[in-house]
PDB file of N, CA and C in Angstrom:
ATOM      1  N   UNK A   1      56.378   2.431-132.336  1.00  0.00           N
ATOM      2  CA  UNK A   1      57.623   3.121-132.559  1.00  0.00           C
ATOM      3  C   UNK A   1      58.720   2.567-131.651  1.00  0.00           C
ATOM      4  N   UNK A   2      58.561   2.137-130.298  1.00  0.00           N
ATOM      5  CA  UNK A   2      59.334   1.863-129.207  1.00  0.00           C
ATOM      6  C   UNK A   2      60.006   0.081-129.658  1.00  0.00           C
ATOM      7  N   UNK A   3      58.906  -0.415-130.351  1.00  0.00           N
ATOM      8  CA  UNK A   3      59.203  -1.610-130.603  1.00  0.00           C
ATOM      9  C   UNK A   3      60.358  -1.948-132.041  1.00  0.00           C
ATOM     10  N   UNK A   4      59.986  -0.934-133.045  1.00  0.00           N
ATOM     11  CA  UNK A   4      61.087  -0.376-134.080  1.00  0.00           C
ATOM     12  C   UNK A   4      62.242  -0.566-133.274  1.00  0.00           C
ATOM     13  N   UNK A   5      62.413   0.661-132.295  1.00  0.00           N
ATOM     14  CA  UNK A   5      63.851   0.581-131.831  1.00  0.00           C
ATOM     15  C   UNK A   5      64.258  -0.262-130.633  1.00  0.00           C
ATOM     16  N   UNK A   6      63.738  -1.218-130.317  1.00  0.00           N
ATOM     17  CA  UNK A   6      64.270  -2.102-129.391  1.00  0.00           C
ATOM     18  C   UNK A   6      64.593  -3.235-130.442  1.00  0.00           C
ATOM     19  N   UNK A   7      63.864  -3.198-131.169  1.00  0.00           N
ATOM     20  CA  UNK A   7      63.719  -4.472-132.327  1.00  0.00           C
ATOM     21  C   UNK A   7      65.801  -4.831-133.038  1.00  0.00           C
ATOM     22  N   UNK A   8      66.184  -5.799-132.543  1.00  0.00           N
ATOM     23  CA  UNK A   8      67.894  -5.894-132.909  1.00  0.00           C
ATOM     24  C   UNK A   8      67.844  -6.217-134.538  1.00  0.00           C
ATOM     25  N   UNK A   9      66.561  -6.240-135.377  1.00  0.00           N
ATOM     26  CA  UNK A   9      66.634  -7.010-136.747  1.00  0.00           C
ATOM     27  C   UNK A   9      66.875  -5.468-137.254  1.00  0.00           C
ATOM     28  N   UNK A  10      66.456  -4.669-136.615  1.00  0.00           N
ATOM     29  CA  UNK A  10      66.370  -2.984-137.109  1.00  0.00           C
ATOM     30  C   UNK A  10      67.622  -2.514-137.063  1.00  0.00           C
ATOM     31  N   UNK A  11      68.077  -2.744-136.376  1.00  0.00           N
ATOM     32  CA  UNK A  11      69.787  -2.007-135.484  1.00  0.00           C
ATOM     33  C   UNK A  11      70.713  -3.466-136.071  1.00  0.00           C
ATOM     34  N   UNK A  12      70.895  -4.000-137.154  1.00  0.00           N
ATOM     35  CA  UNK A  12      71.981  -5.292-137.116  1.00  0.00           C
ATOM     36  C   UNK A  12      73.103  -4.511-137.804  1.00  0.00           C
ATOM     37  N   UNK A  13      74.499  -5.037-136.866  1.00  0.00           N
ATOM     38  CA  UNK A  13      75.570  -5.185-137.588  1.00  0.00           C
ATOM     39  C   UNK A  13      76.584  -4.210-136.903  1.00  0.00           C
ATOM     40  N   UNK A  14      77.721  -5.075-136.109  1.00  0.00           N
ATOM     41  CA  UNK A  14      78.423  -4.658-134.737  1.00  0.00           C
ATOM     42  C   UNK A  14      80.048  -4.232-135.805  1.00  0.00           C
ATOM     43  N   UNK A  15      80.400  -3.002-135.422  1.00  0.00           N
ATOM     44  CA  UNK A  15      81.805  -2.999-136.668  1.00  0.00           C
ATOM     45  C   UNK A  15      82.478  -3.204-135.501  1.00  0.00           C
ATOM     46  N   UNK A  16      83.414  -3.760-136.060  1.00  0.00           N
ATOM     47  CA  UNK A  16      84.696  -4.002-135.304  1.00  0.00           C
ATOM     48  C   UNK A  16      85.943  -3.279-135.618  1.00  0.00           C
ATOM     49  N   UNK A  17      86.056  -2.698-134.577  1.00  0.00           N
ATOM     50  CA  UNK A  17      87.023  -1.356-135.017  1.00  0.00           C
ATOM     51  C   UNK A  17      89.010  -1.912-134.474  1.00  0.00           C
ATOM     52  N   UNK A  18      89.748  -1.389-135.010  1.00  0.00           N
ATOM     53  CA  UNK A  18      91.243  -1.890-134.784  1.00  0.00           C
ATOM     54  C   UNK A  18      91.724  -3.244-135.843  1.00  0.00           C
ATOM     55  N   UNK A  19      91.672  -2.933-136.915  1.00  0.00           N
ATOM     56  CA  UNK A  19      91.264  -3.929-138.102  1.00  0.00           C
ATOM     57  C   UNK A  19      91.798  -3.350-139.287  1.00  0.00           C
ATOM     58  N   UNK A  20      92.501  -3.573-140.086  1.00  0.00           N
ATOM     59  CA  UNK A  20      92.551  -2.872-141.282  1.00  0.00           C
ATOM     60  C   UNK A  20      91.803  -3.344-142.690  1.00  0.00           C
ATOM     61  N   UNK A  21      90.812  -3.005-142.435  1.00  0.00           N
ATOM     62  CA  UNK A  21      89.852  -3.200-143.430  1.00  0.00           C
ATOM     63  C   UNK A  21      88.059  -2.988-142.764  1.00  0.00           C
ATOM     64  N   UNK A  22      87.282  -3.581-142.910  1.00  0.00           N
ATOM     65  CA  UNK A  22      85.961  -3.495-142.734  1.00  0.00           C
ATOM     66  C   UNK A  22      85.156  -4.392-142.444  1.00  0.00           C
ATOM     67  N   UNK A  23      84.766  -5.035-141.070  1.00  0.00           N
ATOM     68  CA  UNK A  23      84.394  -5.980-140.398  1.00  0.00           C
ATOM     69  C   UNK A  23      82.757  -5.993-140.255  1.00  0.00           C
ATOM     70  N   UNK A  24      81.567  -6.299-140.212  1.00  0.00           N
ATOM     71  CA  UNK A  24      80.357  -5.995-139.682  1.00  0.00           C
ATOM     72  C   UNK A  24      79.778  -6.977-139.184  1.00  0.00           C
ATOM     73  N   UNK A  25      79.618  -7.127-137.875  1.00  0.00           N
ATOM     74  CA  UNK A  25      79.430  -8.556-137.243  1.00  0.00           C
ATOM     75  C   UNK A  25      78.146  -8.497-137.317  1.00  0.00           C
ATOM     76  N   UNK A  26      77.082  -9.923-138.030  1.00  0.00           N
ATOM     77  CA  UNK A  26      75.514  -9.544-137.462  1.00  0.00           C
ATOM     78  C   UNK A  26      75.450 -10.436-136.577  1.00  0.00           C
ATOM     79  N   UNK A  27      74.125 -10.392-136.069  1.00  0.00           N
ATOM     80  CA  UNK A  27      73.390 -10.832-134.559  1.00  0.00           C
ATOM     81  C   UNK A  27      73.515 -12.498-135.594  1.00  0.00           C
ATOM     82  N   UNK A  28      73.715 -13.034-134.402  1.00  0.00           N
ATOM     83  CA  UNK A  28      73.935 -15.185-134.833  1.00  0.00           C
ATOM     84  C   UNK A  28      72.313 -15.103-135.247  1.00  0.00           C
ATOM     85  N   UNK A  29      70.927 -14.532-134.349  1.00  0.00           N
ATOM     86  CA  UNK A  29      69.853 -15.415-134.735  1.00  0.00           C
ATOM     87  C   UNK A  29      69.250 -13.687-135.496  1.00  0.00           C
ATOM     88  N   UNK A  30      69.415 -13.159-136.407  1.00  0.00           N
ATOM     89  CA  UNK A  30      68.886 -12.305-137.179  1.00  0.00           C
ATOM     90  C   UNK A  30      68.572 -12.724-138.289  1.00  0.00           C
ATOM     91  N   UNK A  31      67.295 -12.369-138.717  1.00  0.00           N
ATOM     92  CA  UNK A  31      66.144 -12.406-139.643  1.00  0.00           C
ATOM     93  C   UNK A  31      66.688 -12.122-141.093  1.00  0.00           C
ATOM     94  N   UNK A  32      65.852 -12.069-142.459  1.00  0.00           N
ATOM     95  CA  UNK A  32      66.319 -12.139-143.158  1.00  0.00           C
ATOM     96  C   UNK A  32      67.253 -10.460-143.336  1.00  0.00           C
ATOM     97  N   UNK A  33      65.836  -9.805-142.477  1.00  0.00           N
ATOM     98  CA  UNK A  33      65.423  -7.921-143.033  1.00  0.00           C
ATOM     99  C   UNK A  33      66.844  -7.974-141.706  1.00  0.00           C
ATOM    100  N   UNK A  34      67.173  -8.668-140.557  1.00  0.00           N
ATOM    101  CA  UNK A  34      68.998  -7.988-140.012  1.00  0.00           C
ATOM    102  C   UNK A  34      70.216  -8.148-140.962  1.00  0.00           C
ATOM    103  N   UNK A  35      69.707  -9.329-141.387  1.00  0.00           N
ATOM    104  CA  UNK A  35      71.213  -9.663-141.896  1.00  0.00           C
ATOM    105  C   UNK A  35      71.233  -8.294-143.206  1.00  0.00           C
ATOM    106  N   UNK A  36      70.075  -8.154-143.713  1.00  0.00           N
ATOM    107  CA  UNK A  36      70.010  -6.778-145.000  1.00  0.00           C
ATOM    108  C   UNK A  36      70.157  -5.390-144.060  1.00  0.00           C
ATOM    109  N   UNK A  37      69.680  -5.158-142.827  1.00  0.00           N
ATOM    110  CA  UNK A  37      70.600  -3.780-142.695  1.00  0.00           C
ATOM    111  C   UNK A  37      72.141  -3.999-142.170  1.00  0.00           C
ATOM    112  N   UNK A  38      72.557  -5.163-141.481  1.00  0.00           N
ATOM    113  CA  UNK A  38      73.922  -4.934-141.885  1.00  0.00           C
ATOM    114  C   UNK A  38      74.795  -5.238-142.858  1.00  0.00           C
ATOM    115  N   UNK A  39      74.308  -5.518-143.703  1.00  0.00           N
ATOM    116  CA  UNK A  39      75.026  -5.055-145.311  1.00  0.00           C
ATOM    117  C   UNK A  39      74.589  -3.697-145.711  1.00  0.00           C
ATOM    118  N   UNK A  40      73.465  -3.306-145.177  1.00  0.00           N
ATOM    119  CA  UNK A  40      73.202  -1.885-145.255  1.00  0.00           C
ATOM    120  C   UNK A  40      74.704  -1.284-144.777  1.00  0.00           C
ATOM    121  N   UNK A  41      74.898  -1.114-142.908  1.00  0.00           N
ATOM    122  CA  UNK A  41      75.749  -0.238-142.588  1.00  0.00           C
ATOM    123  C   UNK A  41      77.067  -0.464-143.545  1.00  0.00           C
ATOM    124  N   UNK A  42      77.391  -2.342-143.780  1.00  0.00           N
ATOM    125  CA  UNK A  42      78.890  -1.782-144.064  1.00  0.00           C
ATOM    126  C   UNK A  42      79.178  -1.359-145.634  1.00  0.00           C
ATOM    127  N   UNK A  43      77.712  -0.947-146.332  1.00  0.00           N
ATOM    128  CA  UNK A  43      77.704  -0.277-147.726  1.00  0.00           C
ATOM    129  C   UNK A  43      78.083   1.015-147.451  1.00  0.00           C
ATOM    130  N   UNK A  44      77.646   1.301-146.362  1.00  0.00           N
ATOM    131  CA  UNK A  44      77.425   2.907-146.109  1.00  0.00           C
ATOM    132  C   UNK A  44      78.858   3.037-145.570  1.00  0.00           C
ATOM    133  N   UNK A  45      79.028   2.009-144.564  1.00  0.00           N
ATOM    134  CA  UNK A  45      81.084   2.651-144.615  1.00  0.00           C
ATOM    135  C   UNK A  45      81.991   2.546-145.610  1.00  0.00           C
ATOM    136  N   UNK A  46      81.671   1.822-146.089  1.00  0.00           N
ATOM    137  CA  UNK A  46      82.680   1.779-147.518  1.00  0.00           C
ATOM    138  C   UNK A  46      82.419   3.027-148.299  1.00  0.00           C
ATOM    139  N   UNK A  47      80.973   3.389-148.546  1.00  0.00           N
ATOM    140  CA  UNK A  47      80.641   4.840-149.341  1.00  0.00           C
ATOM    141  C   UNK A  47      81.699   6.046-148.433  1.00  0.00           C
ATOM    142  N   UNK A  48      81.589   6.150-147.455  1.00  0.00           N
ATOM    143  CA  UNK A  48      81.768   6.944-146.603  1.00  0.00           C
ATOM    144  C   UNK A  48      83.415   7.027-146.250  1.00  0.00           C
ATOM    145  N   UNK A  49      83.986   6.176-146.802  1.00  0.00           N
ATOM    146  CA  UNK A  49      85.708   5.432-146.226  1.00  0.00           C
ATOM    147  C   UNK A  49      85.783   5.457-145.224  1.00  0.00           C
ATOM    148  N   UNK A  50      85.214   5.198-144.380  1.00  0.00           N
ATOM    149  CA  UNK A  50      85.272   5.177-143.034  1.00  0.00           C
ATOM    150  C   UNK A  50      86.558   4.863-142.154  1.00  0.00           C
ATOM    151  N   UNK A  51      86.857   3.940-142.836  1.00  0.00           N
ATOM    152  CA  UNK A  51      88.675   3.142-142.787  1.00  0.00           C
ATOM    153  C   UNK A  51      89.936   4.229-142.938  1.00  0.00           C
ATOM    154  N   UNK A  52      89.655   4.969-143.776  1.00  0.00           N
ATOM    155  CA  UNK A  52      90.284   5.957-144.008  1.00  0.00           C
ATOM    156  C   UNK A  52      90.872   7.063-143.041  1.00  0.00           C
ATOM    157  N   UNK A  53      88.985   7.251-143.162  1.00  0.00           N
ATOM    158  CA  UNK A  53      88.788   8.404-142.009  1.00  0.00           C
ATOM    159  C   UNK A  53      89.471   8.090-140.619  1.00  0.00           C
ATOM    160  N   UNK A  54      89.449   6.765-140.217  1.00  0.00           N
ATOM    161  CA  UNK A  54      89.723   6.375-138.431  1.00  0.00           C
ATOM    162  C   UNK A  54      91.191   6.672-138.875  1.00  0.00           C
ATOM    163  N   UNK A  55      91.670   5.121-140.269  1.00  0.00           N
ATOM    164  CA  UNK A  55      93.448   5.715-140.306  1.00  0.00           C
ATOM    165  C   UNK A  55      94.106   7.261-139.935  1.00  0.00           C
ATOM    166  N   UNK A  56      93.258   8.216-140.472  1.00  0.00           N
ATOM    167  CA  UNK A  56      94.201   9.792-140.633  1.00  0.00           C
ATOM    168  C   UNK A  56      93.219  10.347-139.163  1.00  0.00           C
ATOM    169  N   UNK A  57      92.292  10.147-138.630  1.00  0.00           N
ATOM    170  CA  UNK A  57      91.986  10.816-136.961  1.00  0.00           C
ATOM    171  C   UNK A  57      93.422  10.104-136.416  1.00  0.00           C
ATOM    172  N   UNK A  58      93.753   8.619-136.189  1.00  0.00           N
ATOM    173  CA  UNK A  58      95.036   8.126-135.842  1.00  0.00           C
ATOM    174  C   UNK A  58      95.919   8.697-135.517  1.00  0.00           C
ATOM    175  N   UNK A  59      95.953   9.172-137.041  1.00  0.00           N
ATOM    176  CA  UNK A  59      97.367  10.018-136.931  1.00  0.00           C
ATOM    177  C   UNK A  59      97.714  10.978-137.028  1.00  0.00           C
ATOM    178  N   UNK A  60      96.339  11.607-137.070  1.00  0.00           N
ATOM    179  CA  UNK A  60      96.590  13.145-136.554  1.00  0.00           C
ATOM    180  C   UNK A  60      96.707  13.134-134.757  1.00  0.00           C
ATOM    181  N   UNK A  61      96.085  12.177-134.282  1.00  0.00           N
ATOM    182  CA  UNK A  61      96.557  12.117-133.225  1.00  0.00           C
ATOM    183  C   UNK A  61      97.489  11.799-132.393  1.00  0.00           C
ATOM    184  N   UNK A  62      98.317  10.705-132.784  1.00  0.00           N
ATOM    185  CA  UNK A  62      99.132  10.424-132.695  1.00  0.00           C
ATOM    186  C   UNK A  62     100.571  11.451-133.059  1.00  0.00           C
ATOM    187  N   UNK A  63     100.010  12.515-133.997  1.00  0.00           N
ATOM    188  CA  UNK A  63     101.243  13.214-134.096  1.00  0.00           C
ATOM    189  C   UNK A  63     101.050  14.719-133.765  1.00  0.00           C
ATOM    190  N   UNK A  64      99.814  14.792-133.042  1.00  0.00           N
ATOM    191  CA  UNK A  64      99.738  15.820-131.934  1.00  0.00           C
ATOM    192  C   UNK A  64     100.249  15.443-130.489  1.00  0.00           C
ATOM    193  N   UNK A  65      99.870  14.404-130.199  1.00  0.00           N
ATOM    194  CA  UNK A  65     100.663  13.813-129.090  1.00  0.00           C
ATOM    195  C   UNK A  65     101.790  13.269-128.874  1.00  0.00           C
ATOM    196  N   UNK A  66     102.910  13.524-130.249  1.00  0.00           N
ATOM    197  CA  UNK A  66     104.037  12.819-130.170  1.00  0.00           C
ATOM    198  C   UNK A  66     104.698  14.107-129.336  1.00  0.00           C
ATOM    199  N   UNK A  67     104.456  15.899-129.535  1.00  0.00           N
ATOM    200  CA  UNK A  67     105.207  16.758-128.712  1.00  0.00           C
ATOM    201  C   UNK A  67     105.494  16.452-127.195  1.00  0.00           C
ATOM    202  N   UNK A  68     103.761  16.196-127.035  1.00  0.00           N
ATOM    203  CA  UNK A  68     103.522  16.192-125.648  1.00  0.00           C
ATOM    204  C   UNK A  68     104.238  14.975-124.631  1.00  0.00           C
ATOM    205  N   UNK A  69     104.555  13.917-124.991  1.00  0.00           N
ATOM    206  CA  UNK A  69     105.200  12.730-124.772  1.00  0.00           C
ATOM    207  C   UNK A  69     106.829  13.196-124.983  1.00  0.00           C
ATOM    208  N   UNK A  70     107.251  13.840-125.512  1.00  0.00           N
ATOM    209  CA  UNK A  70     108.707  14.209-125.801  1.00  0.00           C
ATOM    210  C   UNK A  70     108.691  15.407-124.991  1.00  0.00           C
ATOM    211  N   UNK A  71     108.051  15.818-124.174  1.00  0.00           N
ATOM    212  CA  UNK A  71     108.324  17.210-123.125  1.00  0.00           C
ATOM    213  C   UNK A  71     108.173  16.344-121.603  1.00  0.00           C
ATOM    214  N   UNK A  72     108.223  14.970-121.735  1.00  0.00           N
ATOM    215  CA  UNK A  72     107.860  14.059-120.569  1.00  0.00           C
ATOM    216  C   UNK A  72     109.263  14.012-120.093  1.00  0.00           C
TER     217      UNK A  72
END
């Protein structure tokens, strides 16, 4: 079980976030079964809009914090 999760062919595929669109970096020396879970994850962000989702957290934040910056 310990070896599952140390194993990087199990865990592939680094997103790169600050991007407008959908990035999934895999490991340079990953196997056939890494390079297939990170097309796994970035299936699952695209299902998920993930892109979306970060855009509007953004800017909901950004426009909760625009008060607080204007009382500066």
């Amino acid at each position: 079980m310990l070896r599952h999760h140390l194993d990087p062919n199990n865990h592939n595929g680094a997103v790169f976030l600050g991007l407008n669109g959908l990035v999934v970096k895999s490991h340079g020396g990953a196997t056939d079964k890494g390079v297939a879970n990170a097309i796994r994850v970035a299936a699952r962000m695209v299902r998920e809009d993930i892109t979306r989702k970060i855009a509007d957290d953004l800017a909901n934040v950004t426009a909760q914090s625009a008060p607080l910056m204007a009382a500066k």
